[in-house]
Protein backbone atom coordinates (compact mmCIF):
# COMPACT_ATOMS: atom_id res chain seq x y z
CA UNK A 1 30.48 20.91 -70.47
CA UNK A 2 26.73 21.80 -69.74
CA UNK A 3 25.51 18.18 -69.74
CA UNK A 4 28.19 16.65 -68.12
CA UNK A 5 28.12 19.34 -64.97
CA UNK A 6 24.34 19.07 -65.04
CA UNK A 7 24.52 14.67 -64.63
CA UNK A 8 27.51 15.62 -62.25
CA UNK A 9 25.11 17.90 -60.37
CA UNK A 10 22.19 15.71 -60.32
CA UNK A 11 23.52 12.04 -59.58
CA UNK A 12 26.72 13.51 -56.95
CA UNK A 13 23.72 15.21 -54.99
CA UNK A 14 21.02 12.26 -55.29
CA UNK A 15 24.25 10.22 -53.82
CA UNK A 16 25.02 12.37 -50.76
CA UNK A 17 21.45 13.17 -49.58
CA UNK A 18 20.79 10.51 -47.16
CA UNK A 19 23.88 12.06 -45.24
CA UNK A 20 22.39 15.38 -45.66
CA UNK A 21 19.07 14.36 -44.19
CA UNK A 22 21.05 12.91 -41.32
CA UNK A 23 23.02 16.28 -40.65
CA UNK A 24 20.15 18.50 -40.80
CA UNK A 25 17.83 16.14 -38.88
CA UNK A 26 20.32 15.46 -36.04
CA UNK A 27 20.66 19.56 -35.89
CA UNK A 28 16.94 19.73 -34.15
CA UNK A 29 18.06 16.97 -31.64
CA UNK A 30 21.64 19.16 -30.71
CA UNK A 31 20.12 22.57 -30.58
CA UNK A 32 16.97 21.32 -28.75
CA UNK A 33 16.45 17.96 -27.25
CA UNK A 34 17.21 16.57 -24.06
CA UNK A 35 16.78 13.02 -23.32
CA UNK A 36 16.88 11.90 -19.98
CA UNK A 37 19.28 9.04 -19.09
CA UNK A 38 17.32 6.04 -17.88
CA UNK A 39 19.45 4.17 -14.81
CA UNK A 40 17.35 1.06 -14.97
CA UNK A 41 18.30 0.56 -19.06
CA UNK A 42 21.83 0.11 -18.03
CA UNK A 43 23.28 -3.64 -17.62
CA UNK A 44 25.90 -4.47 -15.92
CA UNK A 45 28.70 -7.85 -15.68
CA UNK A 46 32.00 -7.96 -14.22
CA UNK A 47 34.38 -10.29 -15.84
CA UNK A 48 37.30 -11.95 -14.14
CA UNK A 49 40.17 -13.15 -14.92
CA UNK A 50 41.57 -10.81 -17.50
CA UNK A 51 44.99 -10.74 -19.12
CA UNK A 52 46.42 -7.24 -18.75
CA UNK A 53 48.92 -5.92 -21.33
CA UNK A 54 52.03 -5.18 -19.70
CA UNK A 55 52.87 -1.61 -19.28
CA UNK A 56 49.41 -0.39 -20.13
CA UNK A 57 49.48 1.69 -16.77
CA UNK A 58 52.02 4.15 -18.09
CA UNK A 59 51.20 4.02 -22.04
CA UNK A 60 49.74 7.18 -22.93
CA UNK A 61 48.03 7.94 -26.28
CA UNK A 62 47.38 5.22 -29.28
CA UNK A 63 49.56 3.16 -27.60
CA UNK A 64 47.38 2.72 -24.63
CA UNK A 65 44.44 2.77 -27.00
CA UNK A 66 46.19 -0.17 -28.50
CA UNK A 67 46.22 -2.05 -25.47
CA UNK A 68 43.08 -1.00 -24.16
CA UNK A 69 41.31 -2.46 -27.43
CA UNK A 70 43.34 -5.88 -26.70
CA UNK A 71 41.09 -5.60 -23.36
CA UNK A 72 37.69 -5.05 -25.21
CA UNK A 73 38.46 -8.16 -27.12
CA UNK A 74 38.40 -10.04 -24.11
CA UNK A 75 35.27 -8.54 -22.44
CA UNK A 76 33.18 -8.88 -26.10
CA UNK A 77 32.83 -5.25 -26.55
CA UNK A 78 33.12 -3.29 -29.77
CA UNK A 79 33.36 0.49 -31.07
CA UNK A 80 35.56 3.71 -30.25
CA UNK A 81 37.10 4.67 -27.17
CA UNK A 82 36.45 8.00 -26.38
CA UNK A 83 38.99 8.78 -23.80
CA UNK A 84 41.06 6.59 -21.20
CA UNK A 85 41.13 7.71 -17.79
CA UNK A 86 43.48 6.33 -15.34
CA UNK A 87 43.26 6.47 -11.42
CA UNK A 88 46.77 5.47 -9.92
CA UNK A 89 45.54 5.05 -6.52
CA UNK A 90 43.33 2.21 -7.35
CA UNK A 91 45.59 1.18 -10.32
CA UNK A 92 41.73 1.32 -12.25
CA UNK A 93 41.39 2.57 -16.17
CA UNK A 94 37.76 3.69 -16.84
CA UNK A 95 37.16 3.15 -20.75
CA UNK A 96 33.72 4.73 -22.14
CA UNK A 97 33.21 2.88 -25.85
CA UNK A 98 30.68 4.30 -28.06
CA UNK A 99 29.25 3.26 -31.20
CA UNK A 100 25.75 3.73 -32.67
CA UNK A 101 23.18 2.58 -30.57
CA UNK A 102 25.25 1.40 -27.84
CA UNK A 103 27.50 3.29 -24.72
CA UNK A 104 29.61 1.39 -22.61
CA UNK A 105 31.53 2.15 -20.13
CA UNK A 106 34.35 -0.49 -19.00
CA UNK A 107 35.71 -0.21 -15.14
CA UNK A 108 39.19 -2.18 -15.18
CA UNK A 109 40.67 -3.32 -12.37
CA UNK A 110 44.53 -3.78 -12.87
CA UNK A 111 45.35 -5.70 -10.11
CA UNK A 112 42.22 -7.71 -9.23
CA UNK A 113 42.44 -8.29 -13.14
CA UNK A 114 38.74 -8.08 -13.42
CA UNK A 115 36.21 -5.44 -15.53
CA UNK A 116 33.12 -4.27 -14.74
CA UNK A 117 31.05 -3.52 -17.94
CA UNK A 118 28.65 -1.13 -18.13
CA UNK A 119 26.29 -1.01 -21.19
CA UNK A 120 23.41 1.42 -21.77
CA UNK A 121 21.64 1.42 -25.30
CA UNK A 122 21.19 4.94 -26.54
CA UNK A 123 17.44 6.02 -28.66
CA UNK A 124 17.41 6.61 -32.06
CA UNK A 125 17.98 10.12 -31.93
CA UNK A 126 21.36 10.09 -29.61
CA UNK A 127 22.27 7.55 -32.21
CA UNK A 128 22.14 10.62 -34.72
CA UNK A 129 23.22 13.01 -32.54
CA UNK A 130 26.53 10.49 -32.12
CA UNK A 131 27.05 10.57 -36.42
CA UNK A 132 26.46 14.21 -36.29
CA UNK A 133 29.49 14.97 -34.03
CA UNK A 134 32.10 11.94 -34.85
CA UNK A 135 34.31 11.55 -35.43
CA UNK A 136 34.80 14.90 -33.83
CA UNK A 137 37.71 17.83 -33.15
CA UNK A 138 38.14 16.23 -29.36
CA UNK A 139 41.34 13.91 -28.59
CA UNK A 140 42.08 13.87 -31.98
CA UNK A 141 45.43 12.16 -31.36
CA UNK A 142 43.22 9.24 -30.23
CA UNK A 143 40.56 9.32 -32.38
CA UNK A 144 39.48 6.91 -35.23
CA UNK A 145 41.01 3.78 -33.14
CA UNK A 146 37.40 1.53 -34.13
CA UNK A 147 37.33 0.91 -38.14
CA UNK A 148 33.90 1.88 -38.67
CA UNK A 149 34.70 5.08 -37.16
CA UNK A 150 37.33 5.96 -39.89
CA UNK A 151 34.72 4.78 -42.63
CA UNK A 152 32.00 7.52 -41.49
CA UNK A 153 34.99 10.05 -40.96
CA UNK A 154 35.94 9.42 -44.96
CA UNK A 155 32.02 9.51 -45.65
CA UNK A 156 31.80 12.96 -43.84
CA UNK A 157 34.59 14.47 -45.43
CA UNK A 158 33.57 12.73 -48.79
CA UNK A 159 29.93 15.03 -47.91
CA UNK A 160 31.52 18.32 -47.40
CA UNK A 161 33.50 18.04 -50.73
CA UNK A 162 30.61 17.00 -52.47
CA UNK A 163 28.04 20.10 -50.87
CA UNK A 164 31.04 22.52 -51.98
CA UNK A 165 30.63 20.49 -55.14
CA UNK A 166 26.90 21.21 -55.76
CA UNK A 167 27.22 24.60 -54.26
CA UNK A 168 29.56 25.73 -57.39
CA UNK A 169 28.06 23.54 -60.02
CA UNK A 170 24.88 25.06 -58.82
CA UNK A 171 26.06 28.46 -59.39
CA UNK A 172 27.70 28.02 -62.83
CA UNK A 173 24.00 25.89 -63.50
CA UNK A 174 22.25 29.01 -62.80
CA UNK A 175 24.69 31.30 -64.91
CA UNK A 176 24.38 29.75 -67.88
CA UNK A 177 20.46 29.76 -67.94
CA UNK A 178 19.63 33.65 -68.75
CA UNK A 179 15.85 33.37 -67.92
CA UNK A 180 16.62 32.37 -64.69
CA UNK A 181 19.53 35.00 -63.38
CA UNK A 182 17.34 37.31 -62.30
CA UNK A 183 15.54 36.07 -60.37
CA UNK A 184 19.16 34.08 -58.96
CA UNK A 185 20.71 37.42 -58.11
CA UNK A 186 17.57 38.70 -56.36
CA UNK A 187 18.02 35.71 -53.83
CA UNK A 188 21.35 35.47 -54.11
CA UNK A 189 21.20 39.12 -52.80
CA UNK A 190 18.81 38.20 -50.20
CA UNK A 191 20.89 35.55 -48.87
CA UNK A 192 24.27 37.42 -48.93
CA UNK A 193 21.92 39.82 -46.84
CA UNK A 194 20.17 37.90 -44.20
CA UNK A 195 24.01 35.95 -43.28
CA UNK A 196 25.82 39.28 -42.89
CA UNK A 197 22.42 40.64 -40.62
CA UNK A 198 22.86 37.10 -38.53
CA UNK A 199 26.86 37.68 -38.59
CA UNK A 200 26.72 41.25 -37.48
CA UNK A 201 23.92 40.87 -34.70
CA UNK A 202 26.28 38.03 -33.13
CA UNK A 203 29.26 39.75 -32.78
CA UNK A 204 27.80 43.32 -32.48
C-alpha cells in the first residue's frame, strides 16, 4: 500500500505540474499586472457577402451560439465566443472570440450581410491570464461552444482532483514515516494557524 501510494504520489504530481506552474504563475499577472491595450496592434477586414442563418436574430443561448459559429466559419475565425450581443435597431450581433493568443471581435451586419473583423493578438502573459480563468463561472449556459475549450476545462478539473490527490496521499506519506511527524504537526500547526489569522482578519 506504501509503495504503490508513494509511485501514485510521485508520477500523478510530476504529471500535473506544468498546469500547476501555469496557475500559480498566471496568479502574479491577475493580482498585479496591467497591460495596456495597444490600438495600432489591432487589424481589421470587413467581409461581404455573408450567408446569415435564418432566425439567428431571435435565437437565444447555444442555439444562437450554434449559428453564430456557422458565421465564424465563413469569416476564417476560430475559438470561443464569449458572449453574443444583439442591437435590434441596427439588426447588428457583436461576437468577441477568444482563444490563446488571439481576441477578436466580429461586428455583423444582418442586413447589409457583411462582418467587420476585428483581431488583436494578446502577450504571453494575457495568454495565461486567459487559461487561468476559462473556462470560467460566467455564461455558463454558453460556455465550452469551441472544442479546445472543453479539453482545458477536463484538464482543469482533471488538476484539482489530482492536487486533492497529492494533498491526502501527502498526508497519509507523512503519517506513516515516524521520524518525520513531528516536525509535520509543528507545520501542520503553523499552517492551520496562519489560514485561520488570514480568514479572521478578512471578515473581522
Amino acid at each position: 500500500m506504501y509503495i504503490w501510494t508513494r509511485d501514485l504520489h510521485l508520477y500523478l504530481g510530476l504529471f500535473v505540474s506544468p498546469f500547476l506552474l501555469l496557475f500559480a504563475v498566471s496568479v502574479f499577472f491577475l493580482n498585479h499586472a496591467r497591460t495596456p491595450v495597444d490600438a495600432t496592434s489591432t487589424e481589421k477586414v470587413t467581409i461581404h457577402d455573408l450567408r446569415i442563418p435564418s432566425g439567428i436574430e431571435e435565437m437565444q443561448g447555444m442555439e444562437r451560439v450554434d449559428r453564430a459559429a456557422e458565421i465564424l466559419a465563413q469569416v476564417g475565425v476560430t475559438g470561443e465566443i464569449n458572449f453574443i450581443r444583439y442591437v435590434p435597431k441596427e439588426r447588428r450581433l457583436v461576437i468577441p472570440v477568444v482563444k490563446p493568443g488571439v481576441e477578436t471581435t466580429i461586428d455583423l451586419n444582418v442586413e447589409a450581410r457583411t462582418a467587420t473583423v476585428s483581431r488583436r493578438k494578446t502577450t504571453t502573459w494575457e495568454t495565461l491570464s486567459y487559461l487561468h480563468r476559462s473556462p470560467g463561472p460566467h455564461n455558463v449556459a454558453i460556455r465550452g461552444n469551441w472544442f479546445w475549450t472543453q479539453v482545458w476545462r477536463w484538464f482543469s478539473d482533471a488538476t484539482v482532483y489530482v492536487v486533492l490527490f497529492l494533498s491526502m496521499t501527502g498526508i497519509y506519506l507523512w503519517a506513516v514515516l515516524r521520524s518525520e511527524r513531528k516536525v509535520g504537526l509543528i507545520l501542520l500547526l503553523a499552517g492551520a494557524i496562519s489560514f485561520g489569522g488570514i480568514v479572521y482578519v478578512v471578515i473581522a
